[in-house]
PDB file of N, CA and C in Angstrom:
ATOM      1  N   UNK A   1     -65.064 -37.226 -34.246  1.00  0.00           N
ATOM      2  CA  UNK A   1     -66.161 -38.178 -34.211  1.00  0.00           C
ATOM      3  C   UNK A   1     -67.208 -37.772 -35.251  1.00  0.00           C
ATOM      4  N   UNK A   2     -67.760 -38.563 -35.784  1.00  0.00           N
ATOM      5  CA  UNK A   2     -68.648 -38.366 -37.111  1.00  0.00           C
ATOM      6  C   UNK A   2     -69.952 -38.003 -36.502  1.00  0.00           C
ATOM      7  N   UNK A   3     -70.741 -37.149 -36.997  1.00  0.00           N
ATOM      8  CA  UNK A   3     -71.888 -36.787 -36.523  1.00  0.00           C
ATOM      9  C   UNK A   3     -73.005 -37.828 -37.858  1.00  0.00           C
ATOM     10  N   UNK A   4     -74.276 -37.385 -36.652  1.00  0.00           N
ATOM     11  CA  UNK A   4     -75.358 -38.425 -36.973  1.00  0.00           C
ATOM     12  C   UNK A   4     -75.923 -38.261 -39.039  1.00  0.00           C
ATOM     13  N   UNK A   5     -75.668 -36.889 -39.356  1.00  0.00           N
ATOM     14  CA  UNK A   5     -75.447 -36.908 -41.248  1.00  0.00           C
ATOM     15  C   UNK A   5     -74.601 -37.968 -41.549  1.00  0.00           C
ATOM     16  N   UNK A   6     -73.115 -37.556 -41.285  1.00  0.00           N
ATOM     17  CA  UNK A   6     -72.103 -38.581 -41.710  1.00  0.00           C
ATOM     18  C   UNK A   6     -72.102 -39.792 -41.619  1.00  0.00           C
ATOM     19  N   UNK A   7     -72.764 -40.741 -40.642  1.00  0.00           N
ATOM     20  CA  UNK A   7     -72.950 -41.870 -40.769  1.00  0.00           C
ATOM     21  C   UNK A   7     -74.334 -42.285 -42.009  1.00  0.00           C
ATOM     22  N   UNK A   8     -74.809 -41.243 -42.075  1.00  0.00           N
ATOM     23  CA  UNK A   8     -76.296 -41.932 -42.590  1.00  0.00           C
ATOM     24  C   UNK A   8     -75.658 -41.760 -44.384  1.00  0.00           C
ATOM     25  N   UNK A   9     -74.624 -40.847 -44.135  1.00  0.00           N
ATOM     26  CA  UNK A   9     -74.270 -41.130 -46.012  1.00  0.00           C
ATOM     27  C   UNK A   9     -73.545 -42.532 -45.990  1.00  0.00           C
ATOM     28  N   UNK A  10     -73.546 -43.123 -45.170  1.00  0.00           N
ATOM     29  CA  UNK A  10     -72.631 -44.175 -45.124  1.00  0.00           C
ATOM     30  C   UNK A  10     -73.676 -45.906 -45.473  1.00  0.00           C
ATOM     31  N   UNK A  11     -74.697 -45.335 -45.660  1.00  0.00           N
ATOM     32  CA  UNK A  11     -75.989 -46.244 -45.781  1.00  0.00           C
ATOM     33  C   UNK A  11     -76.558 -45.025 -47.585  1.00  0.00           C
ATOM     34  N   UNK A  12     -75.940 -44.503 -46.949  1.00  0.00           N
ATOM     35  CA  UNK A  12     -76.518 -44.042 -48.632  1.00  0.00           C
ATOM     36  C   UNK A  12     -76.017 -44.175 -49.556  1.00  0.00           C
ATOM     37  N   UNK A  13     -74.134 -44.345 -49.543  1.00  0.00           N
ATOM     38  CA  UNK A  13     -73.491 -44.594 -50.343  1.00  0.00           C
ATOM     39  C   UNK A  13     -73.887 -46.562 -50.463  1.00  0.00           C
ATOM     40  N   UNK A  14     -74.222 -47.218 -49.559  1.00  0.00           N
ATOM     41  CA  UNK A  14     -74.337 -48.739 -49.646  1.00  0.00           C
ATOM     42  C   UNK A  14     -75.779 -48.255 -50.628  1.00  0.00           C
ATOM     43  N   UNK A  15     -76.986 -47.869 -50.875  1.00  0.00           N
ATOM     44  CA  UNK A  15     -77.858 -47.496 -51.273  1.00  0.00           C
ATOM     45  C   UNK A  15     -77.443 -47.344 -52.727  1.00  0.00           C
ATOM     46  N   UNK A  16     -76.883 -46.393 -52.987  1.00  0.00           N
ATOM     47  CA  UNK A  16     -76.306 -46.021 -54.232  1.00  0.00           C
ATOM     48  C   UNK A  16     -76.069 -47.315 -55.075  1.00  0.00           C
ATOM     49  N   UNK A  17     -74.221 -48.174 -54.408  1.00  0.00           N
ATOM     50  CA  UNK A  17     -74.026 -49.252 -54.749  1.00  0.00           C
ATOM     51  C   UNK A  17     -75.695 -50.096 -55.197  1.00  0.00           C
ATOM     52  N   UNK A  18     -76.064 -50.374 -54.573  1.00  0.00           N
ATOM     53  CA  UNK A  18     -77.323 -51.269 -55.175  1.00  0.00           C
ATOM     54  C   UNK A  18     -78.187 -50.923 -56.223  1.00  0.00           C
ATOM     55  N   UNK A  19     -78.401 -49.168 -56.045  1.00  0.00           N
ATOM     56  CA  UNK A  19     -78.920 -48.811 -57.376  1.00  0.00           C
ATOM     57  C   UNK A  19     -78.295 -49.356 -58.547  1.00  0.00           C
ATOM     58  N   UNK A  20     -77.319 -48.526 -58.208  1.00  0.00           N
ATOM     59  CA  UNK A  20     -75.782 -48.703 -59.970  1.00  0.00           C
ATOM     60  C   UNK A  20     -76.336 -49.991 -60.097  1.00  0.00           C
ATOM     61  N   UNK A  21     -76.456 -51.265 -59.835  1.00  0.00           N
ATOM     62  CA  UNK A  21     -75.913 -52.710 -60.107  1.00  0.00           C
ATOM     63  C   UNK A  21     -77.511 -53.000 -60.345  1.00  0.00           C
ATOM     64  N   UNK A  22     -78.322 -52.367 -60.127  1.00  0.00           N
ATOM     65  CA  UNK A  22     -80.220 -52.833 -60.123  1.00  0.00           C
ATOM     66  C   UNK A  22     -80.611 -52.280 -61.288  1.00  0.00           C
ATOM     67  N   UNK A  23     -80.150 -50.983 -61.664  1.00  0.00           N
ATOM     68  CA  UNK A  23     -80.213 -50.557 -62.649  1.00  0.00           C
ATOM     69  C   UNK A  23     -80.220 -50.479 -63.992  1.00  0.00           C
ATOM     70  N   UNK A  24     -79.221 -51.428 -64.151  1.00  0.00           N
ATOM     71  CA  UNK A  24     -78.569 -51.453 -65.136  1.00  0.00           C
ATOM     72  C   UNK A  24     -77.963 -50.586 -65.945  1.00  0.00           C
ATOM     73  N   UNK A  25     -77.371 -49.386 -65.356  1.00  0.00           N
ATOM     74  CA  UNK A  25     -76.802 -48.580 -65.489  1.00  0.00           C
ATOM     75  C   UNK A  25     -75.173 -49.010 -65.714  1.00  0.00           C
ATOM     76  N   UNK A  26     -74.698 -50.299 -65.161  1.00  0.00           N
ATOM     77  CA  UNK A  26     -73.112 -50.570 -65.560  1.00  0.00           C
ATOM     78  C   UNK A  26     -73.397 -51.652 -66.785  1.00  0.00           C
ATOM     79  N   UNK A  27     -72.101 -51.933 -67.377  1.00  0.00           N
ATOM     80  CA  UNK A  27     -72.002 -52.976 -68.523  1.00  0.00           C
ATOM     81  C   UNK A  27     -72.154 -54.149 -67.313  1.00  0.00           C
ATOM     82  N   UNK A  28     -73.244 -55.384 -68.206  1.00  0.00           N
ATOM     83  CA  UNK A  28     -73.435 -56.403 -67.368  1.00  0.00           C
ATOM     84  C   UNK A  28     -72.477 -57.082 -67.037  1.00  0.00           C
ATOM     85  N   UNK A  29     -71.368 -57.008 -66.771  1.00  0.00           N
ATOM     86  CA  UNK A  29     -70.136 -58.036 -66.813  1.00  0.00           C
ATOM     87  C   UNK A  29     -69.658 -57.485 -65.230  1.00  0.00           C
ATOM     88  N   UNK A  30     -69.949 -56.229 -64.658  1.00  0.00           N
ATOM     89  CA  UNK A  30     -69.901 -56.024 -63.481  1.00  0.00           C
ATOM     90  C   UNK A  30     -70.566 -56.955 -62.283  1.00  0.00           C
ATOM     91  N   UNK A  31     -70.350 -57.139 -61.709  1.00  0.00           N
ATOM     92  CA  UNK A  31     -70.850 -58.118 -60.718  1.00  0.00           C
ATOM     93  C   UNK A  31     -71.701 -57.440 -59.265  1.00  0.00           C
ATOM     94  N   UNK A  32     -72.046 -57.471 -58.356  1.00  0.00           N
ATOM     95  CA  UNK A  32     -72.405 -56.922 -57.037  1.00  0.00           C
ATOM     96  C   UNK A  32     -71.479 -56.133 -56.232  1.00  0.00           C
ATOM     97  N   UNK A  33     -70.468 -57.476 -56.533  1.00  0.00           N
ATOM     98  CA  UNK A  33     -69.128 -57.587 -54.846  1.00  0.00           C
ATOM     99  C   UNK A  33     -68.148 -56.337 -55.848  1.00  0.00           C
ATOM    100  N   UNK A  34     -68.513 -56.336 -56.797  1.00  0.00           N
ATOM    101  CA  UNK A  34     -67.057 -55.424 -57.552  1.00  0.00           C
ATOM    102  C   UNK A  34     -67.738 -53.682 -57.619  1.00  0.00           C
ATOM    103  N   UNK A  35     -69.202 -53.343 -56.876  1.00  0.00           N
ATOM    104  CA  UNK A  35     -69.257 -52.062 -56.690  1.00  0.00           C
ATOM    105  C   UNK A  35     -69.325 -51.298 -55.035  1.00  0.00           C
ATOM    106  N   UNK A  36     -68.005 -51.093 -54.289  1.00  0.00           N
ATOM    107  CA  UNK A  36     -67.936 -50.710 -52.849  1.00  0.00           C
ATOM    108  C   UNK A  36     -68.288 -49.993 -52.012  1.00  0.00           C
ATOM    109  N   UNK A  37     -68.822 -50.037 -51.611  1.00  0.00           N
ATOM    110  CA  UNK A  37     -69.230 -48.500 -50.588  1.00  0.00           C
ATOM    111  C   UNK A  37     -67.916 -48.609 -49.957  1.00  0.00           C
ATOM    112  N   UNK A  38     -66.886 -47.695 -50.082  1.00  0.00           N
ATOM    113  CA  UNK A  38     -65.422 -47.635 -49.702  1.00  0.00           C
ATOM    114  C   UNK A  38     -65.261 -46.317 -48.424  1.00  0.00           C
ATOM    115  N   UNK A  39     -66.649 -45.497 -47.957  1.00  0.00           N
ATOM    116  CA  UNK A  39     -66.667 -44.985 -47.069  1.00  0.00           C
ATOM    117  C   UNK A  39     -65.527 -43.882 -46.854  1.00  0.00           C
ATOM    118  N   UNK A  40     -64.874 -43.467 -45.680  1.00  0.00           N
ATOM    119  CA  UNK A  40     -64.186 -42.260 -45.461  1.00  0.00           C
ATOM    120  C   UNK A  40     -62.549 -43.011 -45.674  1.00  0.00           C
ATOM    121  N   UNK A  41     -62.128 -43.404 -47.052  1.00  0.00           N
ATOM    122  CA  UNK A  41     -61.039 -44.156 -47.046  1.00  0.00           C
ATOM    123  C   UNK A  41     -60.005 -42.935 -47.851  1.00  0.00           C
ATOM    124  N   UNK A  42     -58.786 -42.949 -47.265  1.00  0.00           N
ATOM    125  CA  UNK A  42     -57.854 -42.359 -47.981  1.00  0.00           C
ATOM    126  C   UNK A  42     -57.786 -42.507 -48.792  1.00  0.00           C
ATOM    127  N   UNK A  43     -57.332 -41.120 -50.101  1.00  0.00           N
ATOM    128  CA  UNK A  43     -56.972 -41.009 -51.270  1.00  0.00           C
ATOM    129  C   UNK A  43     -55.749 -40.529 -51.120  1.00  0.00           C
ATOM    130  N   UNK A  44     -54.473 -41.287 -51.540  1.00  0.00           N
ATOM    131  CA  UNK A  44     -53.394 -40.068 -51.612  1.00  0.00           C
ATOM    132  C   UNK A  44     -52.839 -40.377 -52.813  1.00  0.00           C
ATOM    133  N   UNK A  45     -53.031 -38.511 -53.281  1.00  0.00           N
ATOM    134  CA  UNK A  45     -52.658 -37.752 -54.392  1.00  0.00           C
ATOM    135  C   UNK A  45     -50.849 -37.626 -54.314  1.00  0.00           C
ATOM    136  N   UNK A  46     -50.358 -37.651 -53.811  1.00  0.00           N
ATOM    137  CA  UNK A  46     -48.806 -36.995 -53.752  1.00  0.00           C
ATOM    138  C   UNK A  46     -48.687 -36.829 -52.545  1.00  0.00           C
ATOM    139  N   UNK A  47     -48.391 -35.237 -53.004  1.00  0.00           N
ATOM    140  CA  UNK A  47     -48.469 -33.990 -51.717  1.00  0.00           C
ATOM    141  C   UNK A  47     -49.660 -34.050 -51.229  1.00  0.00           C
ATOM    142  N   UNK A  48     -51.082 -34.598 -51.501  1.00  0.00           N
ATOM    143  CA  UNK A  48     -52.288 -34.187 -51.137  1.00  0.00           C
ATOM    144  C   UNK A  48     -53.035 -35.850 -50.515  1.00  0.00           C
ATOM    145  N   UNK A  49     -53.670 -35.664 -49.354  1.00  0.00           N
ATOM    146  CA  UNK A  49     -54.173 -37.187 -48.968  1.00  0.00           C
ATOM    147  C   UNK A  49     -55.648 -36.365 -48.442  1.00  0.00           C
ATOM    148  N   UNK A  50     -56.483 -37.090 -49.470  1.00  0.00           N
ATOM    149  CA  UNK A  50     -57.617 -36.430 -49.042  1.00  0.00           C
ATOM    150  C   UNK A  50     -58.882 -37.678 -48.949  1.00  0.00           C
ATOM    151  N   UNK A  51     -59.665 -37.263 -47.852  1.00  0.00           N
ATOM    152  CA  UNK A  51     -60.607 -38.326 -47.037  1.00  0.00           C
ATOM    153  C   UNK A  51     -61.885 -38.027 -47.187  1.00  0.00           C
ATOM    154  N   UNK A  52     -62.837 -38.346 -47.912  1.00  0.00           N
ATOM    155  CA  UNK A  52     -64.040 -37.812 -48.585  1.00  0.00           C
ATOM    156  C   UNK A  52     -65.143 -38.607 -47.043  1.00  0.00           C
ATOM    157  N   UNK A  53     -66.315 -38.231 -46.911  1.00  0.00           N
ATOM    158  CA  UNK A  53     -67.028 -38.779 -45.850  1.00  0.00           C
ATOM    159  C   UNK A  53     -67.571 -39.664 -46.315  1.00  0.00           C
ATOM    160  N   UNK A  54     -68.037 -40.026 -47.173  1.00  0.00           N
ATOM    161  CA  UNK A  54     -68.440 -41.796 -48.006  1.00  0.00           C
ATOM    162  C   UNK A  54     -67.475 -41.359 -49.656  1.00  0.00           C
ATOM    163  N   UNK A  55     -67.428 -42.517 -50.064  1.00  0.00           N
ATOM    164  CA  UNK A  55     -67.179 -43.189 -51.487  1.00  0.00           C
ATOM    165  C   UNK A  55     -67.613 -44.080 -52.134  1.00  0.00           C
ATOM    166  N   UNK A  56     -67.771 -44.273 -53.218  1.00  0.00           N
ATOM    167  CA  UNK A  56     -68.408 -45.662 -53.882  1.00  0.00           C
ATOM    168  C   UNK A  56     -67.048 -45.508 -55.142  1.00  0.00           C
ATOM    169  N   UNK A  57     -66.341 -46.881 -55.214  1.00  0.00           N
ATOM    170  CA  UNK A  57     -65.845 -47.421 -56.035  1.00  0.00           C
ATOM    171  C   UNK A  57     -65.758 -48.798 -56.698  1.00  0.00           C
ATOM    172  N   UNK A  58     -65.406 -48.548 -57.475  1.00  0.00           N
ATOM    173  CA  UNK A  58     -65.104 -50.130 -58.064  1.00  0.00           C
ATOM    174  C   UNK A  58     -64.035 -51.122 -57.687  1.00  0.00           C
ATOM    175  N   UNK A  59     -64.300 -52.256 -57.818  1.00  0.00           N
ATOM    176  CA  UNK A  59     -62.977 -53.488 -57.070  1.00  0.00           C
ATOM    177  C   UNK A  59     -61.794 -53.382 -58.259  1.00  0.00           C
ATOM    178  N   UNK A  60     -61.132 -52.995 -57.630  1.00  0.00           N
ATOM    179  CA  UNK A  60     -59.697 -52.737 -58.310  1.00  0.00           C
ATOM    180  C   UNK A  60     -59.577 -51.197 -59.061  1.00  0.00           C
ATOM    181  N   UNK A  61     -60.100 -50.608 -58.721  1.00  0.00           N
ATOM    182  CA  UNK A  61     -59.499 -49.228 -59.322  1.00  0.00           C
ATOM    183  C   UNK A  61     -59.273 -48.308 -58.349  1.00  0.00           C
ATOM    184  N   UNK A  62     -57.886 -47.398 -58.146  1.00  0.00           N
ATOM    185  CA  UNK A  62     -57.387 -46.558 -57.628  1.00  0.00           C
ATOM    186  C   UNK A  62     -58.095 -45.816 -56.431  1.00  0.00           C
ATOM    187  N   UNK A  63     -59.249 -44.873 -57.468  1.00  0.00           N
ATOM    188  CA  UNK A  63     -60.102 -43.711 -56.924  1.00  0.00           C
ATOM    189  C   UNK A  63     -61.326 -44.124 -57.090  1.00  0.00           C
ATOM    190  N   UNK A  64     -61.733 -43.160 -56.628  1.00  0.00           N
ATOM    191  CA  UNK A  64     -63.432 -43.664 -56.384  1.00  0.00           C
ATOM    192  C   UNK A  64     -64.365 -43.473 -57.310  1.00  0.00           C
ATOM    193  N   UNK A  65     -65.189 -43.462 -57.940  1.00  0.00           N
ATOM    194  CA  UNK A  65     -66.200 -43.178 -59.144  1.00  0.00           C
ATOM    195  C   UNK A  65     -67.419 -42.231 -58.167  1.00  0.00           C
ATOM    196  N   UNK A  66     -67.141 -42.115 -57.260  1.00  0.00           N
ATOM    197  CA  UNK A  66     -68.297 -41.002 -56.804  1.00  0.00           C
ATOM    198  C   UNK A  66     -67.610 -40.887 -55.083  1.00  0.00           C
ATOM    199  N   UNK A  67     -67.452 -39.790 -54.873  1.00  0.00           N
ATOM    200  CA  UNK A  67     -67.279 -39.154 -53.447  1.00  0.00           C
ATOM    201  C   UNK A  67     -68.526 -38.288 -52.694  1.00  0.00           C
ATOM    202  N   UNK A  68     -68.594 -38.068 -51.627  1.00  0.00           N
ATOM    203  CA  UNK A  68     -69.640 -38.028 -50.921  1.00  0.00           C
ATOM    204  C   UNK A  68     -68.994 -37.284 -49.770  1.00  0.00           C
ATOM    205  N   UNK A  69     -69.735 -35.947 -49.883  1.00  0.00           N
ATOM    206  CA  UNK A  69     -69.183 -35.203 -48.741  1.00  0.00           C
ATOM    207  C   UNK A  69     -69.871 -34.222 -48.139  1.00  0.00           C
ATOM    208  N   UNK A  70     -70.087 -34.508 -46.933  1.00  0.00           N
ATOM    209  CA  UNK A  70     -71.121 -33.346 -46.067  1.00  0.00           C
ATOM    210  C   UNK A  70     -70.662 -32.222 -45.787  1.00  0.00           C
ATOM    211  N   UNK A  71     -71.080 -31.241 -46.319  1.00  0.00           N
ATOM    212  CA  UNK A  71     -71.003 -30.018 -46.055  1.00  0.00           C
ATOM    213  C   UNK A  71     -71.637 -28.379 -45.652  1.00  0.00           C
ATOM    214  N   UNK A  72     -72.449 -29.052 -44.642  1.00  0.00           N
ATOM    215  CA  UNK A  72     -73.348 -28.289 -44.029  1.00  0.00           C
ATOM    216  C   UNK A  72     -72.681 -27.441 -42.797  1.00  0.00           C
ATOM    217  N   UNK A  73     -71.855 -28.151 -42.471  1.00  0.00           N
ATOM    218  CA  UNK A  73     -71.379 -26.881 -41.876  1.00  0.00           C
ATOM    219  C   UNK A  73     -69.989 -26.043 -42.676  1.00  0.00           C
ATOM    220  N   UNK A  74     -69.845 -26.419 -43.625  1.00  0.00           N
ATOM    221  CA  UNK A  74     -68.851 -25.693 -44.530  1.00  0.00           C
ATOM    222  C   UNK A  74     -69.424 -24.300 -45.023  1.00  0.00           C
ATOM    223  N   UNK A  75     -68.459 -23.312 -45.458  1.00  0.00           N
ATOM    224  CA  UNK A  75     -68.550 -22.160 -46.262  1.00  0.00           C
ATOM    225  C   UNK A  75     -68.709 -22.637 -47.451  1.00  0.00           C
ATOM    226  N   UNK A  76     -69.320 -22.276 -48.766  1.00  0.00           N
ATOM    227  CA  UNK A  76     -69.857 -22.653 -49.806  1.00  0.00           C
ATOM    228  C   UNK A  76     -68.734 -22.773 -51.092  1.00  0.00           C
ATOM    229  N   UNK A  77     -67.603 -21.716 -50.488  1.00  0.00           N
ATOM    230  CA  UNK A  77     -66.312 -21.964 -51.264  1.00  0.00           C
ATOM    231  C   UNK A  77     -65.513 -23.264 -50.678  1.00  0.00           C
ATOM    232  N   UNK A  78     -65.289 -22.941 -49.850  1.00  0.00           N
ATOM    233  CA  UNK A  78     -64.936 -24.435 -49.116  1.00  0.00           C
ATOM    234  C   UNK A  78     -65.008 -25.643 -49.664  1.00  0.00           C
ATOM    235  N   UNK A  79     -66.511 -26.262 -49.649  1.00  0.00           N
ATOM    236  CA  UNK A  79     -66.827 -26.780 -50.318  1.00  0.00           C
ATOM    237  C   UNK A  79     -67.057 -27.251 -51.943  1.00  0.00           C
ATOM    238  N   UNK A  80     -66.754 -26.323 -52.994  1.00  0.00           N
ATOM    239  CA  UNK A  80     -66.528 -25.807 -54.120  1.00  0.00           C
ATOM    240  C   UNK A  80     -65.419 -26.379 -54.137  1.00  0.00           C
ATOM    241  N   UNK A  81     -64.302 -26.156 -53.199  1.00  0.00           N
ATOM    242  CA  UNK A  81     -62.934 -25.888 -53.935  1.00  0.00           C
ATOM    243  C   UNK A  81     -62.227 -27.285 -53.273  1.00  0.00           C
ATOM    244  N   UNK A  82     -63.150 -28.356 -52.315  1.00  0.00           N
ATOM    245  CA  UNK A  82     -62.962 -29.270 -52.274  1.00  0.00           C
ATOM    246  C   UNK A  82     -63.406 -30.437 -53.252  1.00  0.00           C
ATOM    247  N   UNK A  83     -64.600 -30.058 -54.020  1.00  0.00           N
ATOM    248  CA  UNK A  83     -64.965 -31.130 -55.342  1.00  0.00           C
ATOM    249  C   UNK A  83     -64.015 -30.924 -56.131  1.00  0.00           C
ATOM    250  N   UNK A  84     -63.333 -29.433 -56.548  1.00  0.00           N
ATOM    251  CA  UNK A  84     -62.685 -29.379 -57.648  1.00  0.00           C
ATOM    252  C   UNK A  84     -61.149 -29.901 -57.328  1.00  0.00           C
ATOM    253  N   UNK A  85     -60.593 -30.305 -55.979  1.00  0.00           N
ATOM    254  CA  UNK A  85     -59.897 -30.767 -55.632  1.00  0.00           C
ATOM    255  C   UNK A  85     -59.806 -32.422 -56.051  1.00  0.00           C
ATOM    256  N   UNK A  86     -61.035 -33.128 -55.969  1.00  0.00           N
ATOM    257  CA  UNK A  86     -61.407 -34.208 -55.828  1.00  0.00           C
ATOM    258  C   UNK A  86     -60.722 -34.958 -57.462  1.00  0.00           C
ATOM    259  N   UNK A  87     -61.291 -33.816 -58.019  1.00  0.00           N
ATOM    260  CA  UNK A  87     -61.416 -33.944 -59.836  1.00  0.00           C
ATOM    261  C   UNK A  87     -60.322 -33.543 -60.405  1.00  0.00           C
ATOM    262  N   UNK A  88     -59.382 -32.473 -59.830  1.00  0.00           N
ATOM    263  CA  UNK A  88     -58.151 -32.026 -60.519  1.00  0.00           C
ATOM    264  C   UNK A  88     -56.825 -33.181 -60.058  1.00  0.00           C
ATOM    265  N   UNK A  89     -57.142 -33.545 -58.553  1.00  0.00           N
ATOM    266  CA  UNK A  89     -55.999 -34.631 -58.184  1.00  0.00           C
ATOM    267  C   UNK A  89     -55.964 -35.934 -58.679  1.00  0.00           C
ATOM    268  N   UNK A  90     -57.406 -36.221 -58.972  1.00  0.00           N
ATOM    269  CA  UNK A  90     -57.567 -37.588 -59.626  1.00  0.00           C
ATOM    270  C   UNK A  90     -57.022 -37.362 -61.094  1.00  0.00           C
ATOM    271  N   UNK A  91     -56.991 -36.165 -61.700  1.00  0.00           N
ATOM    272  CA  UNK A  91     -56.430 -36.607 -62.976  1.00  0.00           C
ATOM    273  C   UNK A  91     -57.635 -36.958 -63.974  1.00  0.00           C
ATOM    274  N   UNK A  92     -58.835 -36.484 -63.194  1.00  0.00           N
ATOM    275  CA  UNK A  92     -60.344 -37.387 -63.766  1.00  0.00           C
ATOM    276  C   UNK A  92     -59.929 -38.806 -64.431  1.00  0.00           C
ATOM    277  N   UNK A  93     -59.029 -39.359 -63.648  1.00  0.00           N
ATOM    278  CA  UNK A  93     -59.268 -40.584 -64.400  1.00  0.00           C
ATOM    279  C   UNK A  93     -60.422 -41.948 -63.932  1.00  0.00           C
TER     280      UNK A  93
END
């Protein structure tokens, strides 16, 4: 069960989405509906299926353009060696 952090990144990642698109930080040809708060949604890598606690992606692409993951009660390697997970399975693409 998700504790009361984990839901609130889940309003932060919707937060985010609105920045990116208010901003003007994307090429204008992006639209609203095409930046997602895609939340704790499976990624599977292969051998590896990994579930980030929010996401923000784009409509129609694979992986996510930003993952979001609480780690306060993690060990600091832990956590470390789960971003670099994030970035080596995606292929940074």
């Amino acid at each position: 069960m998700p504790s009361r952090i984990h839901e609130a990144f889940v309003t932060f990642g919707t937060n985010i989405c609105d920045q990116l698109y208010n901003s003007g930080f994307l090429p204008t040809r992006y639209k609203r509906n095409e930046i997602l708060q895609t939340g704790s949604v499976e990624f599977d890598y292969g051998s590896v299926i990994m579930a980030p606690d929010a996401s923000v992606s784009f409509f129609g692409s694979r992986d996510p353009f930003l993952v979001l993951e609480v780690a306060y009660s993690e060990k600091e390697e832990h956590a470390q060696r789960k971003a670099q997970d994030y970035i080596l399975l995606s292929k940074a693409e």
